[in-house]
N, C-alpha and C. Protein backbone atom coordinates (compact mmCIF):
# COMPACT_ATOMS: atom_id res chain seq x y z
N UNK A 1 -18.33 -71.99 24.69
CA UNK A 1 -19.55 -71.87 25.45
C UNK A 1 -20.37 -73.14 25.28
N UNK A 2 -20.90 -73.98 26.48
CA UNK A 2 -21.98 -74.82 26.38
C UNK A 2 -23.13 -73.84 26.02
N UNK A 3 -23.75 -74.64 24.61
CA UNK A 3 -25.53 -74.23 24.79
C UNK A 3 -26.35 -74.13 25.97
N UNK A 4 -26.84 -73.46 26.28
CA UNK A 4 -28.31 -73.77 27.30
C UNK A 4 -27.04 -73.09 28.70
N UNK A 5 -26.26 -72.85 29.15
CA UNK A 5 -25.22 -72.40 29.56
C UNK A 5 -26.19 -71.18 30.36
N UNK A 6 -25.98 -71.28 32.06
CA UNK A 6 -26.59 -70.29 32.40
C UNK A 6 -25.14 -69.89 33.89
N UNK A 7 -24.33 -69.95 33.62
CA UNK A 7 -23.22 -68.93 33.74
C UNK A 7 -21.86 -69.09 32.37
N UNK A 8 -21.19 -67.96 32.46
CA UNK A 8 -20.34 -67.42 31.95
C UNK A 8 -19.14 -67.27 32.68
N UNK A 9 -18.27 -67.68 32.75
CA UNK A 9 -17.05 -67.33 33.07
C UNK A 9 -15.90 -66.48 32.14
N UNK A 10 -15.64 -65.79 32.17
CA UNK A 10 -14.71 -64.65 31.51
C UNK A 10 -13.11 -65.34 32.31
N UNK A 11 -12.42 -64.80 31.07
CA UNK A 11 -11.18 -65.05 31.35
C UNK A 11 -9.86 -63.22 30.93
N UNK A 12 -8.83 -63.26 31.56
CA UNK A 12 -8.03 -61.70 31.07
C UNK A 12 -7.84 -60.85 32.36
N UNK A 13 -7.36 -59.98 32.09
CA UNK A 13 -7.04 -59.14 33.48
C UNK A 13 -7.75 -59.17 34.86
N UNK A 14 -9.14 -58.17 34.33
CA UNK A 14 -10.15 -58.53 35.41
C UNK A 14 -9.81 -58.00 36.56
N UNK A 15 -9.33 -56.63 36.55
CA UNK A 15 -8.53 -56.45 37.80
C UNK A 15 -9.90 -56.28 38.99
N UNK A 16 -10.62 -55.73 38.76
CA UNK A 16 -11.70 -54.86 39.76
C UNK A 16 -13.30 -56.34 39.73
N UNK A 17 -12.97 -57.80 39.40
CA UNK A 17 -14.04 -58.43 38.91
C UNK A 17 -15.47 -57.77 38.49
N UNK A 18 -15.00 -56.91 37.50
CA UNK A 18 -16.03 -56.22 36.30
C UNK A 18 -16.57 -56.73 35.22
N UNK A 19 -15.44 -58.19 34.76
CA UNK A 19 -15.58 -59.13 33.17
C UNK A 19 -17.03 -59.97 33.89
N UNK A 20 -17.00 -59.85 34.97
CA UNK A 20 -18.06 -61.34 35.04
C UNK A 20 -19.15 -61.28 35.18
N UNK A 21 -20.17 -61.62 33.95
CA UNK A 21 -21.41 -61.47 33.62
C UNK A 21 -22.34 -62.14 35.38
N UNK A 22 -23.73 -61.57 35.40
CA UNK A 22 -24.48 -62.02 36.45
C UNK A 22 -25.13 -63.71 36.09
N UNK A 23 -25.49 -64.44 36.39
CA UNK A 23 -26.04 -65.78 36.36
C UNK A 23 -27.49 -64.75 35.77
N UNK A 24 -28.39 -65.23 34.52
CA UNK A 24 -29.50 -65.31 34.05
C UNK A 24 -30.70 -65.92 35.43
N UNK A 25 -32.15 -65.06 34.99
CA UNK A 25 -33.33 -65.68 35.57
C UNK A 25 -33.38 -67.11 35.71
N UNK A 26 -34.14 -67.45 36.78
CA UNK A 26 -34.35 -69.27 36.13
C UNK A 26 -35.58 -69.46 34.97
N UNK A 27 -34.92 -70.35 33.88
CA UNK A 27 -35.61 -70.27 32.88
C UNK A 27 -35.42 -69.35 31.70
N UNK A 28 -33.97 -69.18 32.06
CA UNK A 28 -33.22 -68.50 31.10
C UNK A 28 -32.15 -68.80 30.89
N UNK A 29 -31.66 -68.70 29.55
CA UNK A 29 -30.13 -69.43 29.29
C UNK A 29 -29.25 -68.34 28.27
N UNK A 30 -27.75 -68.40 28.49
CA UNK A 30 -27.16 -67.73 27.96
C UNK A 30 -26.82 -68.17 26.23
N UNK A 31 -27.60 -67.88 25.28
CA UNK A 31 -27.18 -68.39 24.06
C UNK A 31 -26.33 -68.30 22.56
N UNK A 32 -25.78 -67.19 23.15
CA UNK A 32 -23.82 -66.75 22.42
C UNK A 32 -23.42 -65.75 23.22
N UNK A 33 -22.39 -65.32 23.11
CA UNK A 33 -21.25 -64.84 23.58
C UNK A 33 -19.98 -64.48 22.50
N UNK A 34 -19.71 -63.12 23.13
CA UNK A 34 -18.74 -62.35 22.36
C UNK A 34 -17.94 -61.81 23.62
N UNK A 35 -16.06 -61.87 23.07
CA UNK A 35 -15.61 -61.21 24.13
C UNK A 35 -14.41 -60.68 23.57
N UNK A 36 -14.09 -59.38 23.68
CA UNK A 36 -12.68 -58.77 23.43
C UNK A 36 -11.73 -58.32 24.94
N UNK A 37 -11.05 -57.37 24.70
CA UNK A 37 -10.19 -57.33 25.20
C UNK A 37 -10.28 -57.02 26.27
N UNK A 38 -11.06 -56.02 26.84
CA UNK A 38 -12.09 -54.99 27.92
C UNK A 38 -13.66 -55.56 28.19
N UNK A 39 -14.33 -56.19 27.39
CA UNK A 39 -15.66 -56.41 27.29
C UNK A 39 -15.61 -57.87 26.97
N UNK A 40 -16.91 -58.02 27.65
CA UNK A 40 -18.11 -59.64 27.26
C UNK A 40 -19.63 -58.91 26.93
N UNK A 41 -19.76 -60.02 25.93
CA UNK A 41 -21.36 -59.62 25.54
C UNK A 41 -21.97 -61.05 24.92
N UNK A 42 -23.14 -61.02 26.43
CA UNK A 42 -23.71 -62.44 26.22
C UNK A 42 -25.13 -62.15 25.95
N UNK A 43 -25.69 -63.21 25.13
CA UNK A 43 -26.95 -63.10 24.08
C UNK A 43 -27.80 -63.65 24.72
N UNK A 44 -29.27 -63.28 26.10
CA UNK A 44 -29.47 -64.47 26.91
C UNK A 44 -30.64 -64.72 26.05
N UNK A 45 -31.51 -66.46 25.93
CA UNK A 45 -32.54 -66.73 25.45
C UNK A 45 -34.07 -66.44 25.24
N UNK A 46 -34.25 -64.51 26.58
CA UNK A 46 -35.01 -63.94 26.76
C UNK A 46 -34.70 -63.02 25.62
N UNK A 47 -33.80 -62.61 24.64
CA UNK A 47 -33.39 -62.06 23.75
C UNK A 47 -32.48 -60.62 24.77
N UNK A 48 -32.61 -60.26 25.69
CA UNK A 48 -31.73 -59.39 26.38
C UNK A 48 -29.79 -59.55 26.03
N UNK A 49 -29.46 -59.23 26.15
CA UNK A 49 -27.79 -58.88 25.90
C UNK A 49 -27.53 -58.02 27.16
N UNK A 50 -26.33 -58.81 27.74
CA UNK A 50 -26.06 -58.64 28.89
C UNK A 50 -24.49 -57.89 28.59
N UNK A 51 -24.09 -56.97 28.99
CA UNK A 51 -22.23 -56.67 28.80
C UNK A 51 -21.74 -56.73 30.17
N UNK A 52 -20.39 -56.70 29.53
CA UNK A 52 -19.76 -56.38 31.29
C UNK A 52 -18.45 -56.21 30.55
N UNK A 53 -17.92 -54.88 30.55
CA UNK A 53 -17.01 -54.15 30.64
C UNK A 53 -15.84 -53.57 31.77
N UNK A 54 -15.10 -53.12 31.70
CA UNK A 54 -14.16 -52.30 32.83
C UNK A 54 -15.00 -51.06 33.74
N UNK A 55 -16.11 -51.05 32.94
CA UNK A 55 -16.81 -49.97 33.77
C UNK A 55 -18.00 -51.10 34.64
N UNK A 56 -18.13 -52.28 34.23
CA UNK A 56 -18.99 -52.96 34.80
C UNK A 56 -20.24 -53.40 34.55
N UNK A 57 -21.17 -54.18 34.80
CA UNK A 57 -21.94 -54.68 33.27
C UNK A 57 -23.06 -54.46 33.80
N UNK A 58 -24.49 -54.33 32.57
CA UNK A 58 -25.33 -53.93 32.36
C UNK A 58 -26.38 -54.35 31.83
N UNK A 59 -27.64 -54.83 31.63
CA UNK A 59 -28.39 -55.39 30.86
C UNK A 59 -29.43 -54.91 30.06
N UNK A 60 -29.18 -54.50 28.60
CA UNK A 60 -30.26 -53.65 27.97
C UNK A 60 -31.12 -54.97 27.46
């Protein structure tokens, strides 16, 4: 991952394009990232955590 990084690209099956996180606000940046086998989970600089799973992603 580039720092300051305001898309994400996912890589893996991906059959239904469900892995791929949304592009952040402007003035927001994605600042880690975790990804297994089924799931991504990105850390954005608003402190929000974004997923995106096989069921499709979400932002708490």
């Amino acid at each position: 991952m580039v720092p300051g990084a305001t898309t994400v690209r996912t890589a893996g099956v991906n059959l239904h394009a469900r892995l791929e996180l949304p592009d952040p606000p402007v003035g927001v940046t994605y600042i880690a990232i975790d990804i297994g086998a089924s799931a991504t989970a990105a850390l954005r600089s608003d402190g929000q955590v974004v997923m995106a799973t096989d069921l499709g992603w979400q932002a708490d």
